[in-house]
N, C-alpha and C. Protein backbone atom coordinates (compact mmCIF):
# COMPACT_ATOMS: atom_id res chain seq x y z
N UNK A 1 14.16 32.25 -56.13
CA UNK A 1 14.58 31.68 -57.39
C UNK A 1 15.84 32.41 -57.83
N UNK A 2 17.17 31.32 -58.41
CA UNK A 2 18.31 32.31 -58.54
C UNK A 2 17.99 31.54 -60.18
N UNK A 3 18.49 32.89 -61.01
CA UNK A 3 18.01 32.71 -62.56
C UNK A 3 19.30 33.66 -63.37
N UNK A 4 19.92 32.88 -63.85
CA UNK A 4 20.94 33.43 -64.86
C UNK A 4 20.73 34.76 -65.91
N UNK A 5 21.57 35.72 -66.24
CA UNK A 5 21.32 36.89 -67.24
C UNK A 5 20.58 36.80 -68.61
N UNK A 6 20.24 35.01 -68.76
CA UNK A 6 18.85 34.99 -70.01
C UNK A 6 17.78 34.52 -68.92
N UNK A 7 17.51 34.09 -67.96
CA UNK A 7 16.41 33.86 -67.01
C UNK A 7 16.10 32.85 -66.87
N UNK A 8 17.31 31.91 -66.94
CA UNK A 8 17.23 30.70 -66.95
C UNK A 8 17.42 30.27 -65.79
N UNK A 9 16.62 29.33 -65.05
CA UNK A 9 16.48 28.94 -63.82
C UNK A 9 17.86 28.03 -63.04
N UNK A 10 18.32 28.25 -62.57
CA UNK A 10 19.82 28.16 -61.82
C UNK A 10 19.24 27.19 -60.27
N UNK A 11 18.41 27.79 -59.58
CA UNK A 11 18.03 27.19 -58.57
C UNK A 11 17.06 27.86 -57.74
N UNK A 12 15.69 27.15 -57.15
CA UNK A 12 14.39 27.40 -56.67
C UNK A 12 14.63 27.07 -55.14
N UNK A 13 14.20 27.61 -53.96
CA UNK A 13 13.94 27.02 -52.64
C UNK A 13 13.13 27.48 -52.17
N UNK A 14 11.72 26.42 -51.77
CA UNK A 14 9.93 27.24 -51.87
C UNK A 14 9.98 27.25 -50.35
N UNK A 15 10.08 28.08 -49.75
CA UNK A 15 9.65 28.74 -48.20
C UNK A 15 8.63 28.94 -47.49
N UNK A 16 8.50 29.18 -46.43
CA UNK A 16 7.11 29.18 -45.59
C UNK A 16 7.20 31.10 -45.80
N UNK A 17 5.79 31.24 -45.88
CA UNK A 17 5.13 32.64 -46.59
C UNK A 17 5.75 33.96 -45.32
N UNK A 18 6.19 33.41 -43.86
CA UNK A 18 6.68 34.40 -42.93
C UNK A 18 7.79 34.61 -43.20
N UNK A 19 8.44 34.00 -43.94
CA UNK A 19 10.48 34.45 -44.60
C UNK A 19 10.59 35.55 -45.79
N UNK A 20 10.97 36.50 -44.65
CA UNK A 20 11.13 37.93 -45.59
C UNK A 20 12.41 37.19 -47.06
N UNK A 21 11.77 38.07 -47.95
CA UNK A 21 12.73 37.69 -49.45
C UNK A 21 14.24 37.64 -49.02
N UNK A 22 14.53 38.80 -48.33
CA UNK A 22 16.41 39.20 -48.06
C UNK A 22 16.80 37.95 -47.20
N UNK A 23 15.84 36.91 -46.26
CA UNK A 23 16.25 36.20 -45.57
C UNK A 23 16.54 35.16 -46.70
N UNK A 24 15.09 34.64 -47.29
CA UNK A 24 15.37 33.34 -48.43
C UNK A 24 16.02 33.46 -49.26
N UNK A 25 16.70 34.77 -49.48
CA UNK A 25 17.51 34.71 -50.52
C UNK A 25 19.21 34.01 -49.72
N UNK A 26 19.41 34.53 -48.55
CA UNK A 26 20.46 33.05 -48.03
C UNK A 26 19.77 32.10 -48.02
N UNK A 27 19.37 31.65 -47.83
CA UNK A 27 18.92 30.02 -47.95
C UNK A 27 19.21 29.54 -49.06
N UNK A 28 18.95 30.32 -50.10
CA UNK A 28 18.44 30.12 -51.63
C UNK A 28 20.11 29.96 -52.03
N UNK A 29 20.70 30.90 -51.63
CA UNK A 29 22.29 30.81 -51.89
C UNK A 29 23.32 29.62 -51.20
N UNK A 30 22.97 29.34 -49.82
CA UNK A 30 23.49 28.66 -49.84
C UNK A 30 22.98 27.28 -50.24
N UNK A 31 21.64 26.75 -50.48
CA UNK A 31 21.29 25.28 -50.68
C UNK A 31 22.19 25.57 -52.27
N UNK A 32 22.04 26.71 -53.26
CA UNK A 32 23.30 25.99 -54.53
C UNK A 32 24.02 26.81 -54.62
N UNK A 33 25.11 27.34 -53.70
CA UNK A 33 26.56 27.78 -53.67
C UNK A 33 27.59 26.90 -54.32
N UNK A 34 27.54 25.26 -53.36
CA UNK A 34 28.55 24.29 -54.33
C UNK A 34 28.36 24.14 -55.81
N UNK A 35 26.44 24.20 -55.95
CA UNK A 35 27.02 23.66 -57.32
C UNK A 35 27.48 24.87 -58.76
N UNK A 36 27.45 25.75 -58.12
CA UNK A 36 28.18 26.67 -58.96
C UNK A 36 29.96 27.48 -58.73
N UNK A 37 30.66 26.49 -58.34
CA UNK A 37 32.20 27.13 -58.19
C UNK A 37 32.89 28.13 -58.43
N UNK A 38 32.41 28.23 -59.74
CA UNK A 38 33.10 29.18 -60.26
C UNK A 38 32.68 30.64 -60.38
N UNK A 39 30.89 30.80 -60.15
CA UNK A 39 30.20 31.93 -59.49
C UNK A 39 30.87 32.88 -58.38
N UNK A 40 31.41 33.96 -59.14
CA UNK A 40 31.52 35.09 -58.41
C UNK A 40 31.19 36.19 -58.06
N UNK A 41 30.21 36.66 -58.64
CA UNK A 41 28.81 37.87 -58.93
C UNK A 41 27.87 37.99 -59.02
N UNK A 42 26.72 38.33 -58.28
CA UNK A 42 25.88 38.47 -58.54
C UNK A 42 24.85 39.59 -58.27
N UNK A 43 24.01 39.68 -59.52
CA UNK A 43 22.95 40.79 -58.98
C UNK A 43 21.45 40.72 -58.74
N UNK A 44 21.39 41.68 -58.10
CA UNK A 44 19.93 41.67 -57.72
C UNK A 44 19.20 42.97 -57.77
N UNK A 45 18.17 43.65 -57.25
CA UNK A 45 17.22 44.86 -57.00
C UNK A 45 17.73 45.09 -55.72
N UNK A 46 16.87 46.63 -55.68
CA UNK A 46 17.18 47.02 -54.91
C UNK A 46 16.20 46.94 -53.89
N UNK A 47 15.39 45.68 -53.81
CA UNK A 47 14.95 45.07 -52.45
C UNK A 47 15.76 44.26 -51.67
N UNK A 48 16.76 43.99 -52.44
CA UNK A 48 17.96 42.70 -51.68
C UNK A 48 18.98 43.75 -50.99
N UNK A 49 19.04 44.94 -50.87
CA UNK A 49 19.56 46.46 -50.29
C UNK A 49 19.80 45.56 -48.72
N UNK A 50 21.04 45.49 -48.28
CA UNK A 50 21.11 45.48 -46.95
C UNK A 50 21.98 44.09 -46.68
N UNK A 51 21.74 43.53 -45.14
CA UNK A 51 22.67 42.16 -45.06
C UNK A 51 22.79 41.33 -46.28
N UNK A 52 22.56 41.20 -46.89
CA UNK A 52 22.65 39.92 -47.69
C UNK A 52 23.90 40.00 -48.35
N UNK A 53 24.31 41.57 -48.84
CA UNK A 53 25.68 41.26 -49.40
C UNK A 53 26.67 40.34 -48.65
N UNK A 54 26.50 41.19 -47.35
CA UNK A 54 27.70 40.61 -46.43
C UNK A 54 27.50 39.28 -46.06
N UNK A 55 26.60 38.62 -46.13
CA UNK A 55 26.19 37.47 -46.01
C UNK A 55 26.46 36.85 -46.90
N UNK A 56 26.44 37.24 -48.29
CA UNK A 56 26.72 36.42 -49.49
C UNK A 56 28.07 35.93 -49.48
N UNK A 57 29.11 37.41 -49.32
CA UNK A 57 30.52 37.47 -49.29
C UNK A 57 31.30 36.20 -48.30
N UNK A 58 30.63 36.88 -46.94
CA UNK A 58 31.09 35.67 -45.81
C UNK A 58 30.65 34.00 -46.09
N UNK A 59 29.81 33.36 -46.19
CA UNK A 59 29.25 32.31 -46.50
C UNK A 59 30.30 31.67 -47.96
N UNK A 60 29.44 32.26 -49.25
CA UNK A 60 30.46 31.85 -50.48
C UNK A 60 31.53 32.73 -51.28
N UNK A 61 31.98 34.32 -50.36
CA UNK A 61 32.88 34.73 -50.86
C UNK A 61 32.59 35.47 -52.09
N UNK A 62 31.06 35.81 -52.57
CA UNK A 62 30.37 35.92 -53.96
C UNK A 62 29.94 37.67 -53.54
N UNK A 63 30.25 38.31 -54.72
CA UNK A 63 29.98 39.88 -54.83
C UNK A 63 28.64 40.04 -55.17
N UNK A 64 27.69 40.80 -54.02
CA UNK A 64 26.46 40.92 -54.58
C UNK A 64 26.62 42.59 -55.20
N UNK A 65 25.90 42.76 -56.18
CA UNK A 65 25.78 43.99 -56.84
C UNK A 65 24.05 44.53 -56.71
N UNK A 66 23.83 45.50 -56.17
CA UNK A 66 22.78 45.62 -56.33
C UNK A 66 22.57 46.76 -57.40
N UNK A 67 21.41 46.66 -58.68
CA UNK A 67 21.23 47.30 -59.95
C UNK A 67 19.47 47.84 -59.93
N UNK A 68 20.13 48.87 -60.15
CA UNK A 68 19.06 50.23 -60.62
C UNK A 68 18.52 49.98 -61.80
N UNK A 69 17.26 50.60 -61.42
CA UNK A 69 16.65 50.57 -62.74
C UNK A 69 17.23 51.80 -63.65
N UNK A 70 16.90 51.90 -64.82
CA UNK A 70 17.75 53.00 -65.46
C UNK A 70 16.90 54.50 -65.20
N UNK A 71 15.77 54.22 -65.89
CA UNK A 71 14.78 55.55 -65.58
C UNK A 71 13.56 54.88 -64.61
N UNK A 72 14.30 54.82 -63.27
CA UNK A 72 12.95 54.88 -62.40
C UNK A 72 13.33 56.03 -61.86
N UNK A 73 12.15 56.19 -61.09
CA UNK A 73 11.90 57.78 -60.13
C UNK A 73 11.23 57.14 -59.41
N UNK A 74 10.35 57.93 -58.80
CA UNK A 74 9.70 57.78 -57.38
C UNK A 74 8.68 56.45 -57.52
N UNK A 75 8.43 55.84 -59.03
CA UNK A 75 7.58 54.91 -59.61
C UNK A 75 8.30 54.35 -60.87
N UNK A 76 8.23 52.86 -60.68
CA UNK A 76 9.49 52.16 -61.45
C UNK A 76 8.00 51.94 -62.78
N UNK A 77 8.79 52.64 -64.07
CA UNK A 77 7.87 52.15 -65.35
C UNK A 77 8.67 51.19 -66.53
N UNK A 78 8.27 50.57 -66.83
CA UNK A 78 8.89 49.39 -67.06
C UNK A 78 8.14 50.08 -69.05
N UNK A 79 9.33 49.58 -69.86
CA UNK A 79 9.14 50.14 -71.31
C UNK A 79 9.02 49.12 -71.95
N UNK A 80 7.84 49.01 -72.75
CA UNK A 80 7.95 48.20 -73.75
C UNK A 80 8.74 47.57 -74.90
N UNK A 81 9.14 46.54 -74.91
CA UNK A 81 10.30 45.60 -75.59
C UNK A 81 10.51 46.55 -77.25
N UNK A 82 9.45 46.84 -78.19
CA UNK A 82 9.68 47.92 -79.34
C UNK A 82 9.44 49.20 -79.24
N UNK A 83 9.63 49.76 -77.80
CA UNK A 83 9.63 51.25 -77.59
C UNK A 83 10.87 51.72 -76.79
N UNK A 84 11.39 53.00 -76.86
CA UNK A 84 12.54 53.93 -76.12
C UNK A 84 11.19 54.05 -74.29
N UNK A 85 12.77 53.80 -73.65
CA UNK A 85 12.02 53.66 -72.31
C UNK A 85 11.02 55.43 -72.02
N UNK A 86 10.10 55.90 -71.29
CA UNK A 86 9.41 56.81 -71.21
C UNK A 86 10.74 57.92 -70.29
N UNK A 87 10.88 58.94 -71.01
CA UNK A 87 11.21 60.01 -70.23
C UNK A 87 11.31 60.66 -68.79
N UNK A 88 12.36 60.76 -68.31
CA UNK A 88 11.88 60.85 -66.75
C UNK A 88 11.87 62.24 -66.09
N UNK A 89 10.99 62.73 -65.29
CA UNK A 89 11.02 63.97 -64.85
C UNK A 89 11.56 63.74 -63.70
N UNK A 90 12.82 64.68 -62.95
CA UNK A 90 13.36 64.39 -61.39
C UNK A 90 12.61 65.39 -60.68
């Protein structure tokens, strides 16, 4: 699923359950590369880590960024929407 910076659904392509994510995520890019032209960036986690940039680049020429969580460590904790994220020990 490719989903815009409010999480708005951009474009879905439902796969057979043996297609690692980093693979469907080309697929996913190129079935709607045309219909976004003017798309030049994009990000993802750091499970998409590896070919896919270069794959993105070569195919539609599009910058993948891959983004960190802010305070993860060895266990990603995710902060509640009316709280300061939890403190991190390195």
């Amino acid at each position: 699923m490719l989903v815009d910076t409010l999480g708005l659904v951009m474009g879905v392509v439902v796969q057979p359950v043996d297609i690692q994510d980093r693979s469907g995520a080309v697929l996913l890019f190129h079935s709607v590369g045309n219909l976004f032209p003017r798309m030049k960036h994009v990000w993802a986690d750091a499970g998409y880590t590896g070919k896919l940039g270069k794959a993105l680049k070569d195919a539609l020429g599009w910058h993948l960024e891959i983004v960190k969580h802010p305070w993860s460590g060895h266990l990603t904790t995710w902060a509640p929407v009316d709280r300061p994220p939890p403190s991190c020990s390195a």
